[in-house]
ModelCIF file with pLDDT and N, C-alpha, C, O atoms, coordinates in Angstrom:
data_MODEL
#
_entry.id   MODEL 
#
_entity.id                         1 
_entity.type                       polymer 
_entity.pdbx_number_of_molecules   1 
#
_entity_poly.entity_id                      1 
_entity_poly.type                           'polypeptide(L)' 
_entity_poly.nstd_linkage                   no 
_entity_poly.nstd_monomer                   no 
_entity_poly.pdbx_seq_one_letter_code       
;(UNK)(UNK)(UNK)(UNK)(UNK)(UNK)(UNK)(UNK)(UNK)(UNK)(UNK)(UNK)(UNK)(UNK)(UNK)(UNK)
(UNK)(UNK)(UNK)(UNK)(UNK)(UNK)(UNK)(UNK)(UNK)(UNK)(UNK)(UNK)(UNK)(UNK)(UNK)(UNK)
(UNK)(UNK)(UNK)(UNK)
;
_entity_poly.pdbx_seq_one_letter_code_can   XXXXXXXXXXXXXXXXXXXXXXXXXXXXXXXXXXXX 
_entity_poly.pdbx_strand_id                 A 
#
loop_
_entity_poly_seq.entity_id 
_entity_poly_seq.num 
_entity_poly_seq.mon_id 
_entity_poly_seq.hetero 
1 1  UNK n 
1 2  UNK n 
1 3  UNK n 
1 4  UNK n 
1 5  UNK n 
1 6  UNK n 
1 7  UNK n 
1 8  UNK n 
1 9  UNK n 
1 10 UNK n 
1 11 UNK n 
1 12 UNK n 
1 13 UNK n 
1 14 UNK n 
1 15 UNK n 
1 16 UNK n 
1 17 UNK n 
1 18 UNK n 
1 19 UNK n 
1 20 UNK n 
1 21 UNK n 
1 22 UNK n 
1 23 UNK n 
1 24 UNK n 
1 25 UNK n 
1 26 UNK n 
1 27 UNK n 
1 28 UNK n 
1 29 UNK n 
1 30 UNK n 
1 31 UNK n 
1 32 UNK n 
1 33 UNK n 
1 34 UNK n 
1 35 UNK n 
1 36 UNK n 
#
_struct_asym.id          A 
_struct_asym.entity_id   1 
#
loop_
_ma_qa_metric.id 
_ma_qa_metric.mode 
_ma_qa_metric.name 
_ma_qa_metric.software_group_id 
_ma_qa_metric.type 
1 global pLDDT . pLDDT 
2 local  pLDDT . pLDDT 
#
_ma_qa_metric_global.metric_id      1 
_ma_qa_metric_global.metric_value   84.67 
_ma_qa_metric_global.model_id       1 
_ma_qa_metric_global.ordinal_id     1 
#
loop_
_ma_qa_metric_local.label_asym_id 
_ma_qa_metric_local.label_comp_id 
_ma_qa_metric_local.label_seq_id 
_ma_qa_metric_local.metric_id 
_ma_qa_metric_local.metric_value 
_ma_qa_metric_local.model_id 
_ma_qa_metric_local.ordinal_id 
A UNK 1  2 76.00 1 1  
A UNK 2  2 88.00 1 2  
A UNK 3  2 88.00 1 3  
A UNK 4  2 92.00 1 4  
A UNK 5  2 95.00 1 5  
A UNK 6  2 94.00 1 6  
A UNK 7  2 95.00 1 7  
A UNK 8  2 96.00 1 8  
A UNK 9  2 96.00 1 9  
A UNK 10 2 96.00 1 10 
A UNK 11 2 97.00 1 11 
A UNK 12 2 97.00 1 12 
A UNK 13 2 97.00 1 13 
A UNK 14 2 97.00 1 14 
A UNK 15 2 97.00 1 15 
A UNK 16 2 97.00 1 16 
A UNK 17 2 96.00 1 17 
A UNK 18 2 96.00 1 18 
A UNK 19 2 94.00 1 19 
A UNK 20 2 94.00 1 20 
A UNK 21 2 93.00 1 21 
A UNK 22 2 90.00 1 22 
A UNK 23 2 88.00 1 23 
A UNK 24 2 88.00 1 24 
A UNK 25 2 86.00 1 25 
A UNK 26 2 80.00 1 26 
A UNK 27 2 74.00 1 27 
A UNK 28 2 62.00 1 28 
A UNK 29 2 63.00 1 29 
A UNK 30 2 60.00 1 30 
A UNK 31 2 59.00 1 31 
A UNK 32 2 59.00 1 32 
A UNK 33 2 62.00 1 33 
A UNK 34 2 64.00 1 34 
A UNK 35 2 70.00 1 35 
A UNK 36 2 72.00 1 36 
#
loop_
_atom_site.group_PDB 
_atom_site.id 
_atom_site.type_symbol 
_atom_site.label_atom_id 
_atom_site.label_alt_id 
_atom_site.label_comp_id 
_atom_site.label_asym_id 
_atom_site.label_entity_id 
_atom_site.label_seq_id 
_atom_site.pdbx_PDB_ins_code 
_atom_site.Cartn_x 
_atom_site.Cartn_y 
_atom_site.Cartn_z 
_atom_site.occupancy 
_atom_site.B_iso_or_equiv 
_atom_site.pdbx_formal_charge 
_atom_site.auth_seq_id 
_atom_site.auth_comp_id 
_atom_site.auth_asym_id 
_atom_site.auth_atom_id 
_atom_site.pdbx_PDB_model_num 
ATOM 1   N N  . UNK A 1 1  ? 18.005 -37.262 -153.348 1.00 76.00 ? 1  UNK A N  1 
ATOM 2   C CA . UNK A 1 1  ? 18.493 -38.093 -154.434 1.00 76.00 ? 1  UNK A CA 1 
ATOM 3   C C  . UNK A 1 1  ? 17.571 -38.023 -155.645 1.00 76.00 ? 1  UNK A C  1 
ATOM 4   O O  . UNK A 1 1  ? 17.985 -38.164 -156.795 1.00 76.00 ? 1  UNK A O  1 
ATOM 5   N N  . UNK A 1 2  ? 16.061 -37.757 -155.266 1.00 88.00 ? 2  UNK A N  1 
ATOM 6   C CA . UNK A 1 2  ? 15.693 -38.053 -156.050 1.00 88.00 ? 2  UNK A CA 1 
ATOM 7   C C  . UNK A 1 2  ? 15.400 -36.822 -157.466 1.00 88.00 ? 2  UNK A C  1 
ATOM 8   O O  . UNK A 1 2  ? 15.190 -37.015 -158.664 1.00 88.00 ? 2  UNK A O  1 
ATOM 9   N N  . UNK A 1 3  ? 15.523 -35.423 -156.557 1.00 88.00 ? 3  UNK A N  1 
ATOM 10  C CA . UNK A 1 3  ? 15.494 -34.203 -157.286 1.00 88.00 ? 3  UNK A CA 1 
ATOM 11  C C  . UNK A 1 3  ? 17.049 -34.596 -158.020 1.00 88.00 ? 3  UNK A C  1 
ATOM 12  O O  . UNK A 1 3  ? 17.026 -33.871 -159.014 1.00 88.00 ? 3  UNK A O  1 
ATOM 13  N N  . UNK A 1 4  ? 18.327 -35.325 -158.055 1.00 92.00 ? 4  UNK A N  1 
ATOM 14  C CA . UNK A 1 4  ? 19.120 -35.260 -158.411 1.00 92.00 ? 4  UNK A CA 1 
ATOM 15  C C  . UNK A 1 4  ? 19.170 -35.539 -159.800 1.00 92.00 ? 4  UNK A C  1 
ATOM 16  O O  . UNK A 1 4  ? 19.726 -34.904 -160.696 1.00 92.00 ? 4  UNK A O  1 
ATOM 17  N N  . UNK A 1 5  ? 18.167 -37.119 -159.865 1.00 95.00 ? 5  UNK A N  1 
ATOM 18  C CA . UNK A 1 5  ? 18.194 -37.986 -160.683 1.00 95.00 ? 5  UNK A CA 1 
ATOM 19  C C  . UNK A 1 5  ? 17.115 -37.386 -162.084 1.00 95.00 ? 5  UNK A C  1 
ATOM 20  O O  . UNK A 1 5  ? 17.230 -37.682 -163.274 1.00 95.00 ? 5  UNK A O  1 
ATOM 21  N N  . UNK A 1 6  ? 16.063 -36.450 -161.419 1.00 94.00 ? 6  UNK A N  1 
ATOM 22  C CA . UNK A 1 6  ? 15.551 -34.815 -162.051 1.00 94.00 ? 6  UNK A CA 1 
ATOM 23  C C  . UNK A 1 6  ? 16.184 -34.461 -162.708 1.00 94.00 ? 6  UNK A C  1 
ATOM 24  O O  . UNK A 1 6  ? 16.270 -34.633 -163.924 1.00 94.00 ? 6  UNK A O  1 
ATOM 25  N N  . UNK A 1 7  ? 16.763 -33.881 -162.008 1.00 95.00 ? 7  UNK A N  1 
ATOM 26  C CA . UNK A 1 7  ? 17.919 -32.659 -162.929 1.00 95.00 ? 7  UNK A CA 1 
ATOM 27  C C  . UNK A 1 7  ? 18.404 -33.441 -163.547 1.00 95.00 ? 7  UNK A C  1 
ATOM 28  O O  . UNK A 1 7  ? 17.775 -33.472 -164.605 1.00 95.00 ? 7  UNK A O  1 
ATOM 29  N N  . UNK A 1 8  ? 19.466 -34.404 -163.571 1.00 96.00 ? 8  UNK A N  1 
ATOM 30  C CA . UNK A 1 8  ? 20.591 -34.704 -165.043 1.00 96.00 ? 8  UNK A CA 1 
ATOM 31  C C  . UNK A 1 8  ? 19.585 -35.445 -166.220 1.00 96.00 ? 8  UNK A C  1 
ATOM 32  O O  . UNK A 1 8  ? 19.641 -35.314 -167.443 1.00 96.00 ? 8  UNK A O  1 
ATOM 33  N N  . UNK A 1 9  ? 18.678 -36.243 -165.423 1.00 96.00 ? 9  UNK A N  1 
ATOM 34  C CA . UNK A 1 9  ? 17.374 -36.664 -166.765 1.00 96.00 ? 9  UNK A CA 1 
ATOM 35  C C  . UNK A 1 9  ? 16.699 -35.653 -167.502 1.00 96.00 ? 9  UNK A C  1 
ATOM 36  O O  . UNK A 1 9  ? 16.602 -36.011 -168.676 1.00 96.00 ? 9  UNK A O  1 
ATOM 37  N N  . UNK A 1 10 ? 16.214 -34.583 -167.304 1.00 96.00 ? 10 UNK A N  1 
ATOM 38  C CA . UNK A 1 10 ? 15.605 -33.228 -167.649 1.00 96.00 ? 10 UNK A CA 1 
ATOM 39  C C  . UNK A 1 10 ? 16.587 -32.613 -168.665 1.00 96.00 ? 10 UNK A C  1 
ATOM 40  O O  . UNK A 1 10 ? 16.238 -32.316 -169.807 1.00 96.00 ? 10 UNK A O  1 
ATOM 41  N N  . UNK A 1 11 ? 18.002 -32.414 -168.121 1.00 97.00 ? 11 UNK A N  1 
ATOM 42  C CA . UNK A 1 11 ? 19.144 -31.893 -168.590 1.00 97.00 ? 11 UNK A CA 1 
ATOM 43  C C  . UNK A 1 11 ? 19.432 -32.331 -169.790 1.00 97.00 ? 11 UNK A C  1 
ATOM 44  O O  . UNK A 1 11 ? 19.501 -31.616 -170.790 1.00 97.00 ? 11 UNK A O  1 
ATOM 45  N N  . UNK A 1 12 ? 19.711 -34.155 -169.730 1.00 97.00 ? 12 UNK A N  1 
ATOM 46  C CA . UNK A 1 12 ? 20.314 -34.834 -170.841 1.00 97.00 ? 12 UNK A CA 1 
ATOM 47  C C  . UNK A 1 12 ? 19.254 -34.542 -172.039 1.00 97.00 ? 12 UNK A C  1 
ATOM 48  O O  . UNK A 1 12 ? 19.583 -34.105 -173.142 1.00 97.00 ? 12 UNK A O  1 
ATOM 49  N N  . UNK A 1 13 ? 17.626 -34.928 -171.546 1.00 97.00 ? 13 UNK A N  1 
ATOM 50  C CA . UNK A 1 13 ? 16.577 -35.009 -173.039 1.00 97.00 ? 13 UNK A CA 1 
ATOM 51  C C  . UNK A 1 13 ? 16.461 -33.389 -173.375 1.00 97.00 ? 13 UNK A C  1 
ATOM 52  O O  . UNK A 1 13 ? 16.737 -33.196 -174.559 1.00 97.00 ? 13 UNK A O  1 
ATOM 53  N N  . UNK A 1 14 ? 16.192 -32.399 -172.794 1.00 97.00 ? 14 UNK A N  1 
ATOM 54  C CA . UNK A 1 14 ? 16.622 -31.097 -173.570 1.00 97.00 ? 14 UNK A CA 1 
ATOM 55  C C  . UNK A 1 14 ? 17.230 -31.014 -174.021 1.00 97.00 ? 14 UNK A C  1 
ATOM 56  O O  . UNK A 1 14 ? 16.941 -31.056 -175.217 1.00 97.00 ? 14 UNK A O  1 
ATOM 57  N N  . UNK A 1 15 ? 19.064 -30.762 -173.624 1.00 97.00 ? 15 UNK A N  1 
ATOM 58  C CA . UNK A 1 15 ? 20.382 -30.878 -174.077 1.00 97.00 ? 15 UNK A CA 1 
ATOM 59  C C  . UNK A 1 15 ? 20.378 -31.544 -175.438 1.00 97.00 ? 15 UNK A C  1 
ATOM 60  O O  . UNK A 1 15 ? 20.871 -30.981 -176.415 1.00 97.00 ? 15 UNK A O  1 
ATOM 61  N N  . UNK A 1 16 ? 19.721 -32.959 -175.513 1.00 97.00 ? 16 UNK A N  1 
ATOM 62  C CA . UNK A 1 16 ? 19.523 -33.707 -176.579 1.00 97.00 ? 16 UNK A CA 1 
ATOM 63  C C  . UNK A 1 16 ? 18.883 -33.396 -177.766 1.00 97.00 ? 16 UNK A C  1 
ATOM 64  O O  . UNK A 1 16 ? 19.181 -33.556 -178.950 1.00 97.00 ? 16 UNK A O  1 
ATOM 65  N N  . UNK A 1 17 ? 17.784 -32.838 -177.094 1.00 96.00 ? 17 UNK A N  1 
ATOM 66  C CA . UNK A 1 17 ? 17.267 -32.550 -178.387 1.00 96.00 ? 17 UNK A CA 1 
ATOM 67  C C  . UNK A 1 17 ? 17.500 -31.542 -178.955 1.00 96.00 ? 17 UNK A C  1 
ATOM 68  O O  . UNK A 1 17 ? 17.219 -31.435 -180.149 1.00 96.00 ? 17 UNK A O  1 
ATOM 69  N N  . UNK A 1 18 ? 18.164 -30.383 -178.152 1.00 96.00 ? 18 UNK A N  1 
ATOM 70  C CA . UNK A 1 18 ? 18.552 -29.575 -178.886 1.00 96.00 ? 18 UNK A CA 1 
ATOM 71  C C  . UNK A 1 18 ? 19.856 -29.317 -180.022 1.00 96.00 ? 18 UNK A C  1 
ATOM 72  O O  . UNK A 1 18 ? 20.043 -28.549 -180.966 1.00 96.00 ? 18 UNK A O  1 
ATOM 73  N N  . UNK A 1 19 ? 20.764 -30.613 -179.232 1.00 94.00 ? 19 UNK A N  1 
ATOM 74  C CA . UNK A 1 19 ? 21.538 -30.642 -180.150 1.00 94.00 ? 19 UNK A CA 1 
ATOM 75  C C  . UNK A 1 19 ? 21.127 -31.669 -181.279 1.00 94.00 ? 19 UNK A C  1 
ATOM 76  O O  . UNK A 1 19 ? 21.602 -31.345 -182.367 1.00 94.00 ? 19 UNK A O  1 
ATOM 77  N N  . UNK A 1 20 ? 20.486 -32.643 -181.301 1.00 94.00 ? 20 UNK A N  1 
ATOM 78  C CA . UNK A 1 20 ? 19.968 -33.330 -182.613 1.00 94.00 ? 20 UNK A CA 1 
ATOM 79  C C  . UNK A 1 20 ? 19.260 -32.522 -183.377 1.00 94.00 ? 20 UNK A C  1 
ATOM 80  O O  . UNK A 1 20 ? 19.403 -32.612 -184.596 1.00 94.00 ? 20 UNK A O  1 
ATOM 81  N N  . UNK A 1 21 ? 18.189 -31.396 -182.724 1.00 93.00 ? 21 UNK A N  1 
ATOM 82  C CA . UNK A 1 21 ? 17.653 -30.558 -183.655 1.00 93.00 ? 21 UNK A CA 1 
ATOM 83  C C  . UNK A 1 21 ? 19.176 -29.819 -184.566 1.00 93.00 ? 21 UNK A C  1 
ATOM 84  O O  . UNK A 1 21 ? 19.509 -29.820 -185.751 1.00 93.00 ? 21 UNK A O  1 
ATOM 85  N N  . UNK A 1 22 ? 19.653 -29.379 -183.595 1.00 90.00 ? 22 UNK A N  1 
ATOM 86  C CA . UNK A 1 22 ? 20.772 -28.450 -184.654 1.00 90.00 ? 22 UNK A CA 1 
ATOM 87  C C  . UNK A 1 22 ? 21.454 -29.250 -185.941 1.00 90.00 ? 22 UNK A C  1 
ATOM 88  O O  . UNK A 1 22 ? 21.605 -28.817 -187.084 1.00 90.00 ? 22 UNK A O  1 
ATOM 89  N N  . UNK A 1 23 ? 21.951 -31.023 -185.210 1.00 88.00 ? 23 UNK A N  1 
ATOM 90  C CA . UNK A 1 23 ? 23.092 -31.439 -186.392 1.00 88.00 ? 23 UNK A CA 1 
ATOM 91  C C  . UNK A 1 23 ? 21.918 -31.901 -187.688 1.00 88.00 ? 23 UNK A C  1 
ATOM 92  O O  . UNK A 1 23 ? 22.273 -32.210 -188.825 1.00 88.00 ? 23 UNK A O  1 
ATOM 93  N N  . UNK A 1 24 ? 20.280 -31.855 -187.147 1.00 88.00 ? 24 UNK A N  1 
ATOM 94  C CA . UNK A 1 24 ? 19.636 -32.112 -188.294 1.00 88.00 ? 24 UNK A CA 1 
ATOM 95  C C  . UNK A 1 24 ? 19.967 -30.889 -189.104 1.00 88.00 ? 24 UNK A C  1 
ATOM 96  O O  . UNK A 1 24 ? 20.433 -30.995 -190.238 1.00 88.00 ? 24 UNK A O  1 
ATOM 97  N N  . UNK A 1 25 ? 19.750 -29.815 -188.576 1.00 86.00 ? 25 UNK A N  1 
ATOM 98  C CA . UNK A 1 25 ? 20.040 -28.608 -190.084 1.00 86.00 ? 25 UNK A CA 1 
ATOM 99  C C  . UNK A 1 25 ? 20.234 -28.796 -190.152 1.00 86.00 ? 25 UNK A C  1 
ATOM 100 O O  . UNK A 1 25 ? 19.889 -29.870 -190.643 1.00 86.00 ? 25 UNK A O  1 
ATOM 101 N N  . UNK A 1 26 ? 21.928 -28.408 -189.866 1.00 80.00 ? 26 UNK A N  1 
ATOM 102 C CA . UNK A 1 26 ? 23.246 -28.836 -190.968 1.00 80.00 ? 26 UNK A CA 1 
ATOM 103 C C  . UNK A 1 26 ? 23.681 -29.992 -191.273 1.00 80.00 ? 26 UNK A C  1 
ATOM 104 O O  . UNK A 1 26 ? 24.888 -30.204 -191.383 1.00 80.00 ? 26 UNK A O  1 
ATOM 105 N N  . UNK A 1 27 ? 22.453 -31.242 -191.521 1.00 74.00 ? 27 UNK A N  1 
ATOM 106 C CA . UNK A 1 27 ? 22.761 -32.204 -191.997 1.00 74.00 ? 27 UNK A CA 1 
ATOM 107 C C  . UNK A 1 27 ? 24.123 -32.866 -191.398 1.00 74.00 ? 27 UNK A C  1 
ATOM 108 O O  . UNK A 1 27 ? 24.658 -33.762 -192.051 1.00 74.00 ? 27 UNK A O  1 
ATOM 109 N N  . UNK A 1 28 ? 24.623 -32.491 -190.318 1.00 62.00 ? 28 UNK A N  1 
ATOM 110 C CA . UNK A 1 28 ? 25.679 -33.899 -189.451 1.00 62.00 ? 28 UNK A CA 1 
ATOM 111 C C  . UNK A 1 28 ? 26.746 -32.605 -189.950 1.00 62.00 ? 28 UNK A C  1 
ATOM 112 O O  . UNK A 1 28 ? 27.752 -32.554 -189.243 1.00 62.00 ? 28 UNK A O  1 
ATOM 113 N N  . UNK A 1 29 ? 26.692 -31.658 -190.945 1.00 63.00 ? 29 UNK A N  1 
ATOM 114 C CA . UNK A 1 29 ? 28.603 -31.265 -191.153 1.00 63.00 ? 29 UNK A CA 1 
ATOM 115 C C  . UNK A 1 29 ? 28.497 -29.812 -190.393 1.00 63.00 ? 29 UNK A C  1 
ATOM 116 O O  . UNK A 1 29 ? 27.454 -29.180 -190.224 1.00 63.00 ? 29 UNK A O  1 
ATOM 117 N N  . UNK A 1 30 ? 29.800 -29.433 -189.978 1.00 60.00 ? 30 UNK A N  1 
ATOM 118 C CA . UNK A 1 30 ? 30.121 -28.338 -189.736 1.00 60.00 ? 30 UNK A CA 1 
ATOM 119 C C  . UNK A 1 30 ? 30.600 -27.083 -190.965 1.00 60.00 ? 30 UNK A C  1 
ATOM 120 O O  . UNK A 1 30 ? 30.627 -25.860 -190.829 1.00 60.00 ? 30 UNK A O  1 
ATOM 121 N N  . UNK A 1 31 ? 30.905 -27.827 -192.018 1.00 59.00 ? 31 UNK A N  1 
ATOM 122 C CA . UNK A 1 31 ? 31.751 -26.940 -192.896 1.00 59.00 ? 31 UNK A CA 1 
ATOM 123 C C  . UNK A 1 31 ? 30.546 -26.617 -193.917 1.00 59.00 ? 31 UNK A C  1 
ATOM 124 O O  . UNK A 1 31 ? 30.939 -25.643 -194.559 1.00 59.00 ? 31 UNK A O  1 
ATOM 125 N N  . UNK A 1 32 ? 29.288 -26.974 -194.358 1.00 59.00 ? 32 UNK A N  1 
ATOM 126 C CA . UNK A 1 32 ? 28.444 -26.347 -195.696 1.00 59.00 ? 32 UNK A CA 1 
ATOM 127 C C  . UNK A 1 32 ? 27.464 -24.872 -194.797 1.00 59.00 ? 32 UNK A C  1 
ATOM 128 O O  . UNK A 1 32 ? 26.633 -24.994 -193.897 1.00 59.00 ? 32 UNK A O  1 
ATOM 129 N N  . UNK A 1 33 ? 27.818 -23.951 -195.268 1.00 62.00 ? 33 UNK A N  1 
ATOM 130 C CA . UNK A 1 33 ? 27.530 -23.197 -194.513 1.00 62.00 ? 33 UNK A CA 1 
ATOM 131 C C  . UNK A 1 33 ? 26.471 -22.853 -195.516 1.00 62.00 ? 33 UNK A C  1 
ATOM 132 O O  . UNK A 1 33 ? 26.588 -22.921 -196.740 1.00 62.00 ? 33 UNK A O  1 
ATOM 133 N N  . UNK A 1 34 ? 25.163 -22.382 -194.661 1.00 64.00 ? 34 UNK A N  1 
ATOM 134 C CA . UNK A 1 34 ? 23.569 -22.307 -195.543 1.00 64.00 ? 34 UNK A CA 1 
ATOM 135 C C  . UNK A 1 34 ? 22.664 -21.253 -194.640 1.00 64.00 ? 34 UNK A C  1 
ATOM 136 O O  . UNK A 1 34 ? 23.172 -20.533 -193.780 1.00 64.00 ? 34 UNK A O  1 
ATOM 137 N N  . UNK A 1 35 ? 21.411 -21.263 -194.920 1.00 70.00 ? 35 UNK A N  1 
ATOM 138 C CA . UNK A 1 35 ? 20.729 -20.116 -194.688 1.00 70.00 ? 35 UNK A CA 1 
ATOM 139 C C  . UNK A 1 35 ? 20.514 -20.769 -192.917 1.00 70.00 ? 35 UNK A C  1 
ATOM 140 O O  . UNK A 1 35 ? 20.986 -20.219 -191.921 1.00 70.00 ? 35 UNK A O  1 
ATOM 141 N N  . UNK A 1 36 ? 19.913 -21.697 -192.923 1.00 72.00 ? 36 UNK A N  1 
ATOM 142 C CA . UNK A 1 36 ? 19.968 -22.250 -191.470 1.00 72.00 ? 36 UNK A CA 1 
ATOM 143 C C  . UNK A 1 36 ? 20.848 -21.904 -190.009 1.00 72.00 ? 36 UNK A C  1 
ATOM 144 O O  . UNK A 1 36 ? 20.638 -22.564 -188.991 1.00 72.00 ? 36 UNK A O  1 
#
């Protein structure tokens, strides 16, 4: 159980930050397309 509770915690704060790193480039939009 406890390697379980590992993995999806590990998962979510990577996962996370990698996607907050990304919507910081592009500032939250999908459509201004830039050097980033």
């Amino acid at each position: 159980m406890r390697s379980a509770v590992v993995f999806f915690s590990l998962t979510y704060l990577v996962s996370r930050s990698f996607f907050a790193a990304a919507a910081a480039i592009s500032d939250g939009t999908a459509s201004q397309p830039s050097g980033l």
